[in-house]
Protein backbone atom coordinates (compact mmCIF):
# COMPACT_ATOMS: atom_id res chain seq x y z
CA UNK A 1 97.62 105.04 84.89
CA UNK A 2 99.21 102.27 86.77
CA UNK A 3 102.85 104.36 86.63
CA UNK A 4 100.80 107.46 87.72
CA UNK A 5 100.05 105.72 90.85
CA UNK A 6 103.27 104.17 91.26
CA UNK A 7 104.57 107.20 91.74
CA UNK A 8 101.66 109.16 93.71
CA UNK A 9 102.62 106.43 96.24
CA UNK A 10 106.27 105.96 96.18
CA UNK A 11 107.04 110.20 95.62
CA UNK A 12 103.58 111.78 95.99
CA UNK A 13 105.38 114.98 96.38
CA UNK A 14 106.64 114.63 92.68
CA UNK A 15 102.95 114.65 91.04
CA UNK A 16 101.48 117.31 89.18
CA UNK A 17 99.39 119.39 87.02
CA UNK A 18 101.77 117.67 83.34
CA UNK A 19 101.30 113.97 85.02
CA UNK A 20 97.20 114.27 85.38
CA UNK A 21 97.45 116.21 81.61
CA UNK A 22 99.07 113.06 80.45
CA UNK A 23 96.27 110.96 81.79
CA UNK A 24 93.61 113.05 80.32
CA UNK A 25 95.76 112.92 76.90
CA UNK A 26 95.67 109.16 76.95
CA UNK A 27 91.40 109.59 77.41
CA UNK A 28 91.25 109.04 80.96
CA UNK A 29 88.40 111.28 82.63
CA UNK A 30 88.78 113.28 85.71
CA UNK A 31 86.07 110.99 87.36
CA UNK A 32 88.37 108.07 86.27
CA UNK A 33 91.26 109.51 87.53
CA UNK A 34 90.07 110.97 90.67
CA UNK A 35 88.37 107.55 91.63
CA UNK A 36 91.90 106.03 90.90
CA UNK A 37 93.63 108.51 93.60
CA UNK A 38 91.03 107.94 96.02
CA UNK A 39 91.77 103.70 96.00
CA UNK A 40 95.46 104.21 95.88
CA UNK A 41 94.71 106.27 99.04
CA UNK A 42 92.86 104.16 100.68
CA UNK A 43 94.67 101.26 99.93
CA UNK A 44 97.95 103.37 101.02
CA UNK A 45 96.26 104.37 104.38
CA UNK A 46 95.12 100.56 105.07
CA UNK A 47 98.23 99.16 104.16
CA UNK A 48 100.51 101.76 106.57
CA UNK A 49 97.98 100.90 109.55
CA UNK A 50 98.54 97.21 109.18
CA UNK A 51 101.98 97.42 108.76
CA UNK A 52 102.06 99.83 111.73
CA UNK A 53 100.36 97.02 114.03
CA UNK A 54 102.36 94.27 112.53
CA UNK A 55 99.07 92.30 110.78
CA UNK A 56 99.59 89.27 109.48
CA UNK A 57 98.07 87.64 106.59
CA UNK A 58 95.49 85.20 107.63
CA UNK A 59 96.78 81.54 106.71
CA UNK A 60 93.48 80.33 104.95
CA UNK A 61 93.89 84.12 103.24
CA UNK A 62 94.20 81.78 99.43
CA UNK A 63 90.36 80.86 100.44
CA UNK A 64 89.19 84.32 100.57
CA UNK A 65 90.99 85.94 97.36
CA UNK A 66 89.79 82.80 95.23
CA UNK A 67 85.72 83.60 97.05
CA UNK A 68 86.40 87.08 95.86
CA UNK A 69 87.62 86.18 91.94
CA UNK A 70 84.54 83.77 91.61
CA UNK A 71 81.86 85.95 93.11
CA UNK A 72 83.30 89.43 93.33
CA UNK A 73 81.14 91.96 96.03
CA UNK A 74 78.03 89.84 95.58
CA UNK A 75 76.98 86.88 98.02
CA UNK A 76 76.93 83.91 96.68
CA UNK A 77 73.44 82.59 95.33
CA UNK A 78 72.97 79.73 97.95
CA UNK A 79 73.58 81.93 100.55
């Protein structure tokens, strides 16, 4: 999957019909795999607009990934 989208970002021209068959060969559904484009695209789209307006990455950005591993989407309970 992962080398899938590798290349549906780097060459998305390049994908087709044998590349999803492979997926579906290794027992990846179509939901699976269509979720999967749909999150590469978004992340592709988000990360083209920030590089477009020259984001940075927040300095206290450690604080926020290491929130996110412990409690994933949810608040925390004493919040």
């Amino acid at each position: 999957m992962l080398a899938f989208l590798e290349q549906l970002c780097r060459s998305p021209e390049t994908v087709d019909k044998e590349g999803i068959a492979t997926l579906r060969a290794a027992g990846i559904s179509t939901a699976a795999i269509r979720e999967a484009v749909y999150v590469c695209a978004l992340f592709s789209t988000i990360t083209r607009i920030a590089d477009a307006l020259e984001w940075a990455i927040p300095p206290n950005f450690g604080q926020s990934v290491d929130a996110l591993t412990k409690f994933g989407y949810k608040l925390p309970p004493f919040l």
